[in-house]
Protein backbone atom coordinates (compact mmCIF):
# COMPACT_ATOMS: atom_id res chain seq x y z
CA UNK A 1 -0.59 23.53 13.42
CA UNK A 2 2.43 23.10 15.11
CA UNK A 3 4.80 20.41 14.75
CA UNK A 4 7.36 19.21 17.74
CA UNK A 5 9.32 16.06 18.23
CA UNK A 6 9.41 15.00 21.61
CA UNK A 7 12.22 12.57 22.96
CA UNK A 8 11.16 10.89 26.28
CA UNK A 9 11.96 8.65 29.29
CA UNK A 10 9.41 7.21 31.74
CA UNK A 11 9.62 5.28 34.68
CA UNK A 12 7.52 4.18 37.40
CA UNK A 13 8.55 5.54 40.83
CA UNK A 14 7.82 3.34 44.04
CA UNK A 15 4.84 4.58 46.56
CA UNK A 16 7.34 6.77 48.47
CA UNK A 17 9.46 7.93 46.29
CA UNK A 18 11.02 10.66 46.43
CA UNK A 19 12.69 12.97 43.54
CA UNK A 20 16.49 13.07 44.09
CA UNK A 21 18.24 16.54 44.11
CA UNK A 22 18.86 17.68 40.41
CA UNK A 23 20.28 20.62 39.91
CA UNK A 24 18.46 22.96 37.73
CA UNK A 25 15.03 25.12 38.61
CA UNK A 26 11.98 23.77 39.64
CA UNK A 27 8.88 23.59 37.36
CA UNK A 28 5.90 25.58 38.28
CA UNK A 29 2.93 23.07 39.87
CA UNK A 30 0.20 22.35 36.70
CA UNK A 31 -3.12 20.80 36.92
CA UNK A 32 -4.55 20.07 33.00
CA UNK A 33 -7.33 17.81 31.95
CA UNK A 34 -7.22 15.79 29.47
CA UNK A 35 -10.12 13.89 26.86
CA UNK A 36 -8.40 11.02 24.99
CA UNK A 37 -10.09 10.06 21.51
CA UNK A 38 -10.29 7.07 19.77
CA UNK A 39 -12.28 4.90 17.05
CA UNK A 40 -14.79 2.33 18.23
CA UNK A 41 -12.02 -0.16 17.62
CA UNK A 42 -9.09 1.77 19.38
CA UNK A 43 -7.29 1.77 15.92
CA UNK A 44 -5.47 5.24 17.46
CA UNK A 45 -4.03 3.05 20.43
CA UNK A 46 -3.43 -0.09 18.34
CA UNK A 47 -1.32 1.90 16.25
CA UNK A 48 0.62 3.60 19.53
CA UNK A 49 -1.28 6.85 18.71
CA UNK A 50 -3.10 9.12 20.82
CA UNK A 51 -5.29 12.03 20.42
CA UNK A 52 -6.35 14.47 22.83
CA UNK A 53 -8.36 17.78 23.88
CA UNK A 54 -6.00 19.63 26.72
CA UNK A 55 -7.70 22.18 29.25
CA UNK A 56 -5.53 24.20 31.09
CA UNK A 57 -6.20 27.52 32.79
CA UNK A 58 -9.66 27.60 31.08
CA UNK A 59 -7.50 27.48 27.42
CA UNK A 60 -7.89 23.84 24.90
CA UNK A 61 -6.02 22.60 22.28
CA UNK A 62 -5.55 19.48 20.22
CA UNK A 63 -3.03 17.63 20.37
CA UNK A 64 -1.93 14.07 18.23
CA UNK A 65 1.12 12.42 18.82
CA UNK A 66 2.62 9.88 16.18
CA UNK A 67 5.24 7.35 17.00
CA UNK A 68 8.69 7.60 15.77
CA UNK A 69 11.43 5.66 16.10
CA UNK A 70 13.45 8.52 18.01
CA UNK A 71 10.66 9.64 19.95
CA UNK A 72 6.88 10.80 19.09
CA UNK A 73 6.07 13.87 16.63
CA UNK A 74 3.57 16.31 18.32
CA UNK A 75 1.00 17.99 16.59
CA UNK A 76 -0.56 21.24 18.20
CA UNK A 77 -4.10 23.49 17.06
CA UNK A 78 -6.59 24.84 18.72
CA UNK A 79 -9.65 24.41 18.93
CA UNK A 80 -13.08 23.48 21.10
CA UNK A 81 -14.67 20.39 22.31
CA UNK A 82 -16.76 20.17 18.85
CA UNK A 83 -14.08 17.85 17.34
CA UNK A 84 -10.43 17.90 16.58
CA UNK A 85 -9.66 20.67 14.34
CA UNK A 86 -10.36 19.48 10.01
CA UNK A 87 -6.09 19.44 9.94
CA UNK A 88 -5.87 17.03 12.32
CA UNK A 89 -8.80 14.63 10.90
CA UNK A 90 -7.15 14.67 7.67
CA UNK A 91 -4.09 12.78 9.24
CA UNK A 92 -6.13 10.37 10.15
CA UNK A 93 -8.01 9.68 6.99
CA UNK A 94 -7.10 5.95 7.10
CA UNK A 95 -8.28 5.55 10.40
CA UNK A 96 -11.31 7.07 10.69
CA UNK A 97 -12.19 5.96 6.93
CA UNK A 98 -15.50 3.51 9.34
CA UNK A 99 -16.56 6.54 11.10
CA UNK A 100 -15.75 9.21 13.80
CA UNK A 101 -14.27 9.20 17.26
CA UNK A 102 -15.55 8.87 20.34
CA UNK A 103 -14.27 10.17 23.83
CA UNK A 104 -12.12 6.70 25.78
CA UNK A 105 -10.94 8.27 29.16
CA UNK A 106 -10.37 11.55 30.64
CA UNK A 107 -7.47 12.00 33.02
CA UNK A 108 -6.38 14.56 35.36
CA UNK A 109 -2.38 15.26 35.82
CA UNK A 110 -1.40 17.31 38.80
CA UNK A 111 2.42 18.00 37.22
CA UNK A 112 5.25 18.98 39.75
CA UNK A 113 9.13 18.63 38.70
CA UNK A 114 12.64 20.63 38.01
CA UNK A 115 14.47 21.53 34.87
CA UNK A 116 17.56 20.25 34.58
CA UNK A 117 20.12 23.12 33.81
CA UNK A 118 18.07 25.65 34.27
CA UNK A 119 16.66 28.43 32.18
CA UNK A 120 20.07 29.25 31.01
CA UNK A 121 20.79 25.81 30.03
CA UNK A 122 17.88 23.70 29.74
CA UNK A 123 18.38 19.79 29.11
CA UNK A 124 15.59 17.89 30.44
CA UNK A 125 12.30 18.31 32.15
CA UNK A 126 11.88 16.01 35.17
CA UNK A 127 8.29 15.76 35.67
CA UNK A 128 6.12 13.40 38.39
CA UNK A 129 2.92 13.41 37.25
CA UNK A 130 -0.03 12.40 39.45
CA UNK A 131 -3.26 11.22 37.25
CA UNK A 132 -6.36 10.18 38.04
CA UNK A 133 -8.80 8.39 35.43
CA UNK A 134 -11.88 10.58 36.26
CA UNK A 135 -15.59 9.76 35.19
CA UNK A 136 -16.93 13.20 35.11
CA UNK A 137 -15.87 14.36 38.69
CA UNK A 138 -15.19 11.35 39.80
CA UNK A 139 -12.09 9.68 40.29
CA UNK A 140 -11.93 5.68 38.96
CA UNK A 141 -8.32 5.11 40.04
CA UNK A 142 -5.00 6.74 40.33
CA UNK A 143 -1.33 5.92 39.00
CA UNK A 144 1.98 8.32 39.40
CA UNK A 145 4.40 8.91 36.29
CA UNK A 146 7.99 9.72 36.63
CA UNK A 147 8.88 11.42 32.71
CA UNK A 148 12.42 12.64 31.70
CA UNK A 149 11.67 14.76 28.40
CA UNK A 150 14.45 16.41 26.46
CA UNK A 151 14.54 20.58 26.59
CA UNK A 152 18.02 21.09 24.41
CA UNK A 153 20.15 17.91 25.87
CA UNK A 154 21.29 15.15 23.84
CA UNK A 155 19.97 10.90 24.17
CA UNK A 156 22.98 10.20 26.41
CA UNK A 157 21.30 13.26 28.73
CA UNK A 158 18.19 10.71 28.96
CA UNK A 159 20.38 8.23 29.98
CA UNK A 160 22.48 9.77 32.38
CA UNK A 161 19.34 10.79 34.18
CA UNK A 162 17.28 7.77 34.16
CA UNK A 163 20.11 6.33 36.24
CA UNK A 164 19.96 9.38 38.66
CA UNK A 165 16.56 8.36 39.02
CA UNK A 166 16.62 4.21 38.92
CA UNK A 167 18.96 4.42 41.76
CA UNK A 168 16.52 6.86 43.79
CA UNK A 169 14.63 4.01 43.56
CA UNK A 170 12.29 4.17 40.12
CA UNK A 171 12.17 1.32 37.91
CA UNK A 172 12.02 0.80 34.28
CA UNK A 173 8.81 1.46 32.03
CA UNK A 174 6.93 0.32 29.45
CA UNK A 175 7.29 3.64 27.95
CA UNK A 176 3.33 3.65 27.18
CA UNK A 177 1.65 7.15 26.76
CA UNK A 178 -0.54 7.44 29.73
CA UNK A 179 -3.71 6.68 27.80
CA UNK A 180 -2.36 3.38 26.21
CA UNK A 181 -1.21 2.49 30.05
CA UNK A 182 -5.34 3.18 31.12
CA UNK A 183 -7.25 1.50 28.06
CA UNK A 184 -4.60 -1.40 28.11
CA UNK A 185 -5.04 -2.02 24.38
CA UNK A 186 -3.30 -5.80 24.02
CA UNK A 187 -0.44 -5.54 21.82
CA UNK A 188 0.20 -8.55 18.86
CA UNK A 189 2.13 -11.12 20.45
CA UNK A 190 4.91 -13.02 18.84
CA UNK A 191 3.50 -16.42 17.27
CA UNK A 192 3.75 -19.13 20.28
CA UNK A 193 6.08 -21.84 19.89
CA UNK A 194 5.18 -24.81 17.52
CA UNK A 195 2.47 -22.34 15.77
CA UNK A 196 1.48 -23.77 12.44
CA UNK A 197 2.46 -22.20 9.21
CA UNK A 198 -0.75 -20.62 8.91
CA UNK A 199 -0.53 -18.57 12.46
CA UNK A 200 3.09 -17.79 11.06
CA UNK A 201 2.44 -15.84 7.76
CA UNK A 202 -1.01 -14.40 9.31
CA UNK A 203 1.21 -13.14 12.01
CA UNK A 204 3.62 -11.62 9.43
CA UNK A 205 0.62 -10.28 7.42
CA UNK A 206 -0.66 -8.48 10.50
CA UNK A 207 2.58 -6.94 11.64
CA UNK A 208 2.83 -5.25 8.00
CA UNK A 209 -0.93 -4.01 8.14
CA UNK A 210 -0.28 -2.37 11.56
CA UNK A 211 3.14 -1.16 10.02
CA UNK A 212 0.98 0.74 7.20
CA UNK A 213 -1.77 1.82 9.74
CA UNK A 214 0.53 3.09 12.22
CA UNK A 215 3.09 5.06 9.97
CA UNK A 216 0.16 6.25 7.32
CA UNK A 217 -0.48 9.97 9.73
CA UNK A 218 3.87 10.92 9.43
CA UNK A 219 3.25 9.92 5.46
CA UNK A 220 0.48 12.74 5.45
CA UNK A 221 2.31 15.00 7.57
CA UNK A 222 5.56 14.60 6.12
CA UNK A 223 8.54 16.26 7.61
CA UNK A 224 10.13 12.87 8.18
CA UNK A 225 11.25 10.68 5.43
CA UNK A 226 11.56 7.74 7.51
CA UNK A 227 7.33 7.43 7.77
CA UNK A 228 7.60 6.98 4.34
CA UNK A 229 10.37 4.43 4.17
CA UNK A 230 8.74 2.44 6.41
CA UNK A 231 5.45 2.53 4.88
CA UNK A 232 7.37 1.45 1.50
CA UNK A 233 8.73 -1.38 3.19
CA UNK A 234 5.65 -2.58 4.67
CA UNK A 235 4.53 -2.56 1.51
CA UNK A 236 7.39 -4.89 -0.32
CA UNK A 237 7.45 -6.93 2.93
CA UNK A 238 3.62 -8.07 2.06
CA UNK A 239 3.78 -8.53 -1.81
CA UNK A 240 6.80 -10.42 -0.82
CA UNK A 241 4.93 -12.50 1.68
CA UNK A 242 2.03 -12.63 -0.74
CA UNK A 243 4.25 -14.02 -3.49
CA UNK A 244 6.71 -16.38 -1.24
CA UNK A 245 2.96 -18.04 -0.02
CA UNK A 246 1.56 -18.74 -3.51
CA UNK A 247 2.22 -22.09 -3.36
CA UNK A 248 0.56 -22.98 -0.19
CA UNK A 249 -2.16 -19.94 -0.51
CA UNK A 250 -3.07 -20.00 -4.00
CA UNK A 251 -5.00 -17.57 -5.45
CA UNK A 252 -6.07 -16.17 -2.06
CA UNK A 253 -4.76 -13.06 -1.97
CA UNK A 254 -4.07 -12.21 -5.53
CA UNK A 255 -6.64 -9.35 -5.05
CA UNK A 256 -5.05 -7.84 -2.25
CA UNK A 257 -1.39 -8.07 -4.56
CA UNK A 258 -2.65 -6.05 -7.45
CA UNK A 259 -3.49 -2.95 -5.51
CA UNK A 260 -0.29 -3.66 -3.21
CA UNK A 261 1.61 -3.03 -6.74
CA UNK A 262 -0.80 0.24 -7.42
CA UNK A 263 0.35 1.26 -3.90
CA UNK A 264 3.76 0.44 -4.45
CA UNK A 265 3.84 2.51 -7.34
CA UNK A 266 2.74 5.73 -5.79
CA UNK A 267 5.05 5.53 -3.46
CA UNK A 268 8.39 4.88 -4.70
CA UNK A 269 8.59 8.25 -6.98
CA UNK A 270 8.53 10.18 -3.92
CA UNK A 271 10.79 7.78 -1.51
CA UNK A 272 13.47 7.63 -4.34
CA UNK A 273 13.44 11.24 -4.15
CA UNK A 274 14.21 11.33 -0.93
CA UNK A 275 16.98 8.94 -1.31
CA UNK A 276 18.32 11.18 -4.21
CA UNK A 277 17.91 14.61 -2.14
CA UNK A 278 19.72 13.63 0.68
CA UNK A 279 22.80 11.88 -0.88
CA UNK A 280 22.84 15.40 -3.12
CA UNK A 281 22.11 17.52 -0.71
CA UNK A 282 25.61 16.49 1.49
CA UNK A 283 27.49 16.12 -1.83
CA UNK A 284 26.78 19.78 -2.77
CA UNK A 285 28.12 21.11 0.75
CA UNK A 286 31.35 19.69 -1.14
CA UNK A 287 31.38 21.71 -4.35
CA UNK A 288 32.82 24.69 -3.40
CA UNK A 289 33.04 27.44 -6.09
CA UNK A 290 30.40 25.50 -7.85
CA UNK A 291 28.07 24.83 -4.98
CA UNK A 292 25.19 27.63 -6.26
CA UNK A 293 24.81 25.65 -9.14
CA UNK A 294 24.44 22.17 -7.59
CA UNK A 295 22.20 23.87 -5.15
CA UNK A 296 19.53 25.14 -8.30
CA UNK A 297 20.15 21.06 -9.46
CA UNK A 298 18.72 20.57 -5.70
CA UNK A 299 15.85 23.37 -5.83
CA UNK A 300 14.74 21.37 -9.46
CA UNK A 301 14.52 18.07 -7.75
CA UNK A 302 13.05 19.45 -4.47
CA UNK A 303 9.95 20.89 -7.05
CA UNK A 304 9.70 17.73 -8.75
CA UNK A 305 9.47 15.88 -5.45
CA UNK A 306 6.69 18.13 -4.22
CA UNK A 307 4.40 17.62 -7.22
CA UNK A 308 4.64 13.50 -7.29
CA UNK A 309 4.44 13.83 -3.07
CA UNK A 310 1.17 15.95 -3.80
CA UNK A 311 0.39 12.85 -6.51
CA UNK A 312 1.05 10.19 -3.51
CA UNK A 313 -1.48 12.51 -1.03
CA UNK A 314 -4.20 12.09 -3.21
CA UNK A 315 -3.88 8.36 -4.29
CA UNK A 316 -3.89 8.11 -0.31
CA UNK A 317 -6.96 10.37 0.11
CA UNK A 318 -8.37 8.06 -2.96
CA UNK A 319 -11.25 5.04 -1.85
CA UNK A 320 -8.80 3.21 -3.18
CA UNK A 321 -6.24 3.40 -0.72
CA UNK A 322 -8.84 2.54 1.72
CA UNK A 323 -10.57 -0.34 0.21
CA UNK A 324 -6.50 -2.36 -0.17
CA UNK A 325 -6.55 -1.58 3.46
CA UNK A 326 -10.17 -3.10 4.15
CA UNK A 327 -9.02 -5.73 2.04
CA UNK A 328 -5.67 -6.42 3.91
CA UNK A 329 -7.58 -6.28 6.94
CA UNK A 330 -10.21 -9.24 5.70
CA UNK A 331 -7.29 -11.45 3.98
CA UNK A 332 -5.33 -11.70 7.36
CA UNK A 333 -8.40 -12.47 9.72
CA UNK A 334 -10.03 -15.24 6.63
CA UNK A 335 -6.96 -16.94 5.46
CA UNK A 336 -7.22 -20.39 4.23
CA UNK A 337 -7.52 -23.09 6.67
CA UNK A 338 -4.90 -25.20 4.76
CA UNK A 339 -2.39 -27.98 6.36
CA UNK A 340 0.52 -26.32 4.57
CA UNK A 341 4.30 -27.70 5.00
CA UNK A 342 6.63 -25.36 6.69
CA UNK A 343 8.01 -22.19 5.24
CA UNK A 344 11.89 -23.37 4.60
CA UNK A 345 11.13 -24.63 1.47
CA UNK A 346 9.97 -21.36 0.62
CA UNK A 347 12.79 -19.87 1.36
CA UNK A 348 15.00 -22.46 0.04
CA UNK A 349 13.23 -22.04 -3.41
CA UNK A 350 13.80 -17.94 -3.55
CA UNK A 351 17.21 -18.91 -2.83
CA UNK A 352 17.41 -21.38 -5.76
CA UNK A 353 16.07 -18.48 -8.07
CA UNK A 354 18.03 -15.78 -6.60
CA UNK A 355 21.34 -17.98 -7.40
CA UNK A 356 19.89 -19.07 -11.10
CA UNK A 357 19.68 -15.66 -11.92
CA UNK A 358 23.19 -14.17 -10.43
CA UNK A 359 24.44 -17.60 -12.88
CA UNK A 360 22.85 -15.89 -15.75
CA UNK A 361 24.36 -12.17 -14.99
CA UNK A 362 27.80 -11.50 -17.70
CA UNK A 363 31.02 -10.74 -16.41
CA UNK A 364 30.06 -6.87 -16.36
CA UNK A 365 26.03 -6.96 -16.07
CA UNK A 366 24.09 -3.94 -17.19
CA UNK A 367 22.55 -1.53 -15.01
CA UNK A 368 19.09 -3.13 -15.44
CA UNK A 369 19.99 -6.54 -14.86
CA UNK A 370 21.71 -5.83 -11.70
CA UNK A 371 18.77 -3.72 -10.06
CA UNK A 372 16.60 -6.82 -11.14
CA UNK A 373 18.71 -9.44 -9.45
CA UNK A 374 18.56 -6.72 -6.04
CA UNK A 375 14.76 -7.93 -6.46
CA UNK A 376 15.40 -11.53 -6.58
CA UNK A 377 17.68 -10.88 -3.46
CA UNK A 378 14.91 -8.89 -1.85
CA UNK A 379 12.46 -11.96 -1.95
CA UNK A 380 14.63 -14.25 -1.23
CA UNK A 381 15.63 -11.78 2.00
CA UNK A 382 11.81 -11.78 2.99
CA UNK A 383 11.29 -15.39 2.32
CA UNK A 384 13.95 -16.39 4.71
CA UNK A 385 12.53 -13.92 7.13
CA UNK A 386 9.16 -16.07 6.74
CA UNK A 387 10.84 -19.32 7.86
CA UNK A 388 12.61 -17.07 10.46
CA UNK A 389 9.31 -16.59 12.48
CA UNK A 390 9.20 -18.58 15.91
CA UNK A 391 12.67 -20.19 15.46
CA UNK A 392 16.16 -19.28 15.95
CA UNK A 393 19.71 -20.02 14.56
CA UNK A 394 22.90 -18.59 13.62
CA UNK A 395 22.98 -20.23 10.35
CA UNK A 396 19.33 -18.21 8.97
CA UNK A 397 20.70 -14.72 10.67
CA UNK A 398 23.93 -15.10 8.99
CA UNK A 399 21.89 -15.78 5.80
CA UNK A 400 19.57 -12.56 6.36
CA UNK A 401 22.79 -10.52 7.60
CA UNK A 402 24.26 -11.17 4.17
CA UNK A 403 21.14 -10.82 1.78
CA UNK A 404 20.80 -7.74 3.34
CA UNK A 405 24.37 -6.65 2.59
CA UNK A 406 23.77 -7.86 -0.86
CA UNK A 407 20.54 -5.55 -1.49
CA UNK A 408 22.63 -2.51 0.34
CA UNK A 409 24.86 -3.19 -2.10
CA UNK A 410 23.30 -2.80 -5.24
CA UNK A 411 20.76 -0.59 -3.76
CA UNK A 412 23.46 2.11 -3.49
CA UNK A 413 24.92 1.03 -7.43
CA UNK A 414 21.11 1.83 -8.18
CA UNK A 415 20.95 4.89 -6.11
CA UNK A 416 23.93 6.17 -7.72
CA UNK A 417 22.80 5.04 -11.49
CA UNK A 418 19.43 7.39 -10.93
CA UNK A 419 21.37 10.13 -9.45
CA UNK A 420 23.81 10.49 -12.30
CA UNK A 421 20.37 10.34 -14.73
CA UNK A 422 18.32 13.11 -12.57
CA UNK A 423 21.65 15.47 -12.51
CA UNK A 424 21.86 14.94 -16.38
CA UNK A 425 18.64 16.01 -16.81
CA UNK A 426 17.96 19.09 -14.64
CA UNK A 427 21.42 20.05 -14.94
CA UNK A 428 21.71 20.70 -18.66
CA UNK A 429 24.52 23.42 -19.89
CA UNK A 430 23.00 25.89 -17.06
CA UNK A 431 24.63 24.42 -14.50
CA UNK A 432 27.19 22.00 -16.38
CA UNK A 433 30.53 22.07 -14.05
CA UNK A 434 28.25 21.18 -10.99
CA UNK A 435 26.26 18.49 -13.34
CA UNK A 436 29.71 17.35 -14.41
CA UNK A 437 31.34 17.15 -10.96
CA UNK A 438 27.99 15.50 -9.52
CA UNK A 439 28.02 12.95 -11.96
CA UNK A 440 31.55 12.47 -11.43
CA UNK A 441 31.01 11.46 -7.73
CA UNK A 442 28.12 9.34 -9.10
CA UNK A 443 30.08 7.36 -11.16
CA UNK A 444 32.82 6.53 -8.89
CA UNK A 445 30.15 5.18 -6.17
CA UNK A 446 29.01 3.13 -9.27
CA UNK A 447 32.32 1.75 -9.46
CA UNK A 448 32.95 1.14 -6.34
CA UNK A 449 29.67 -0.73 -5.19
CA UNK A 450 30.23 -3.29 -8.29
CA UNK A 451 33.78 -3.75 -6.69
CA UNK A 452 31.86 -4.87 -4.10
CA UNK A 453 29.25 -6.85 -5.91
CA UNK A 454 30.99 -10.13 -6.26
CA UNK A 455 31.82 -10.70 -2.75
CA UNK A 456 28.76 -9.87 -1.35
CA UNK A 457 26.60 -11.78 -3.73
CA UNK A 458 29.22 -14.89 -3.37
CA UNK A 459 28.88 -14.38 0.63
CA UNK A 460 24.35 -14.12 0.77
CA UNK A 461 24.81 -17.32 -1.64
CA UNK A 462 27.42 -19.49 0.39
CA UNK A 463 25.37 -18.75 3.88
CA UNK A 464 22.29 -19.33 2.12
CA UNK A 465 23.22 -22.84 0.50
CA UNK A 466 24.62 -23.22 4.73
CA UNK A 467 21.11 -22.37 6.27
CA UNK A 468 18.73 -23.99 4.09
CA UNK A 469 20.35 -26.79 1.51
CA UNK A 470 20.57 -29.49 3.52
């Protein structure tokens, strides 16, 4: 397989538009097909993924493109029209976990366009892109894609051009692949207006299930840390929904928060790893003469963090995995029909605990107690995000702004307090001055961030007591 990120811009040009004078070398004229894939439910394009088969010039591959937040991650292999290659399926475990894929659309690109800068050079492909949606030979409709994607140039490149080319007369796009444009898959709307606190937390429910389903593929492939973060958070975000909701929910979803904890606890090993990696990896750049030895600290953590990711790829490959997600699935479309008050009292009781417990904290709290009370803060961050939903106000923003400062806070004093324990315990006598001066730098983030502590728990407390005490 091969692995690409690609950073994009499309726009829709006008009937007669014409591309402006760039200056660069124009692209040689293409004409690929390509068959689109999906499940019988378009999970793929519900989750802003697509699959596809590519002819060109008699040759096929496979390619599967993930969302990211800076772009899409492409994944390459050959292969024939049997299937997608067993690589490829294996990313997609949780999707295809009800059964195979079937062929959606096939559409034919006629590809014309210039690249900016040249060979020498090369920022950006311009591309127009002629498709039609064919059914076998024939051709079911037509639509014309103007695409700026990155060669070697920078975001502000993709910028700079789509004004070139919005003054020519394009306009702004959705930014949908081509095959989420043709199959029109509705995406989940915002809860209307006045919706009742049921449509509210099933509406929160479902934008953390699609969070899961749509991030799960970059957990299996990888290379970027941030599929996993996300995933992570999806996965607080609904055991904190699931908890905030008790009182108007019951025992409805206690099933689905048990295995939420089992999930929860696969995946944080290998997410605080990353956390720990990164913060090392800059801090041994530092170290000078002793940078060889906090690198071999590194390489020991980097082997640890393969064996619990392997550990996290087969609770994920596990039925499991994919019985919580049935199960999330079936508790957001069969929640309780219940007349249930609105969600500010929710958040203004997380609040109440979340300020009983910083009461209870001594002068200098331990460790411990400090990364529990970023917990309380956590809920009482979500549960104010519940009574967020369809409403506005500076007062609840201010209160989230600062809650969130408050876990950053901490987070980082925790961050810090597992780095200093890791070094310890790789770094032994082998590698001592680098432990020593590691742990140093540790310490004094430790320090710092309970500097901070006070005045950032005092601040999430005072807006929260402003937003929801009334």
């Amino acid at each position: 397989m091969e692995t690409s990120i690609e950073r994009e811009l499309k726009l829709e040009p006008p009937d007669d538009f014409v591309l402006p004078r760039l200056d660069g070398d124009r692209l040689d004229a293409r004409v690929f097909t390509s068959t689109y894939y999906d499940t019988t439910t378009r999970s793929l394009a519900r989750a802003g993924i697509t699959l596809r088969r590519r002819v060109e010039h008699g040759l096929s591959s496979w390619q599967l493109k993930l969302p990211r937040d800076d772009g899409r991650a492409e994944i390459a292999a050959p292969g024939g029209p049997g299937g997608p290659p067993d690589e490829l399926r294996a990313l997609l475990a949780a999707h295809l976990r009800h059964g195979g894929l079937e062929s959606v659309a096939t559409l034919r690109t006629r590809r014309s366009g210039v690249r900016v800068g040249g060979a020498d050079h090369p920022v950006a492909d311009v591309t127009v892109d002629a498709v039609d949606i064919l059914e076998g030979q024939k051709s079911l409709g037509t639509f014309v894609e103007l695409e700026i994607e990155l060669v070697e140039g920078e975001p502000a490149d993709l910028e700079k051009l789509g004004r070139i080319l919005r003054k020519a007369g394009a306009k702004r796009s959705d930014g949908r692949a081509k095959i989420l444009r043709v199959l029109d898959v509705p995406v989940e709307a915002s809860p209307p207006a006045g919706a009742t606190t049921l449509e509210q937390v099933r509406h929160l429910l479902a934008a953390q299930l699609h969070e899961l389903e749509r991030h799960d593929p970059g957990v299996r492939l990888g290379d970027d840390p941030e599929d996993l973060h996300r995933f992570r958070v999806a996965t607080r975000r609904t055991r904190a929904i699931v908890r905030a909701t008790r009182p108007l929910l019951g025992a409805a979803l206690a099933p689905l928060a048990e295995e939420l904890k089992w999930l929860a606890g696969v995946l944080a090993p290998v997410r605080d790893l990353d956390v720990l990696l990164a913060n090392l990896r800059a801090e041994v750049q530092t170290l000078g003469p002793d940078a060889p030895g906090g690198e071999s600290i590194v390489a020991a953590l980097e082997e640890k963090r393969e064996r619990v990711h392997d550990a996290m790829l087969a609770a994920l490959a596990d039925e499991r995995y994919f019985a919580l997600l049935d199960a999330f699935a079936a508790a957001v479309a069969s929640l309780p029909n219940l007349d249930a008050p609105a969600l500010r009292p929710l958040a203004a009781a997380a609040l109440r605990k979340l300020d009983r417990a910083a009461r209870r904290l001594p002068a200098d709290p331990p460790d411990d107690e400090l990364h529990a009370l970023r917990i309380r803060a956590k809920r009482a961050r979500y549960a104010a995000e519940l009574a967020a939903v369809g409403r506005s106000g500076k007062k609840l923003a201010r209160y989230l702004d600062a809650l969130k400062s408050l876990q950053d806070v901490i987070g980082e004093h925790q961050d810090a307090v597992v780095a200093e324990d890791e070094v310890r315990r790789v770094g032994g006598t082998t590698h001592a001055l680098a432990a020593g001066r590691l742990v140093e730098r540790q310490c004094r983030i430790r320090r710092e961030r309970r500097r901070d502590f006070p005045r950032a728990l005092d601040l999430a407390l005072d807006r929260g007591r402003r937003a929801l005490v009334r």
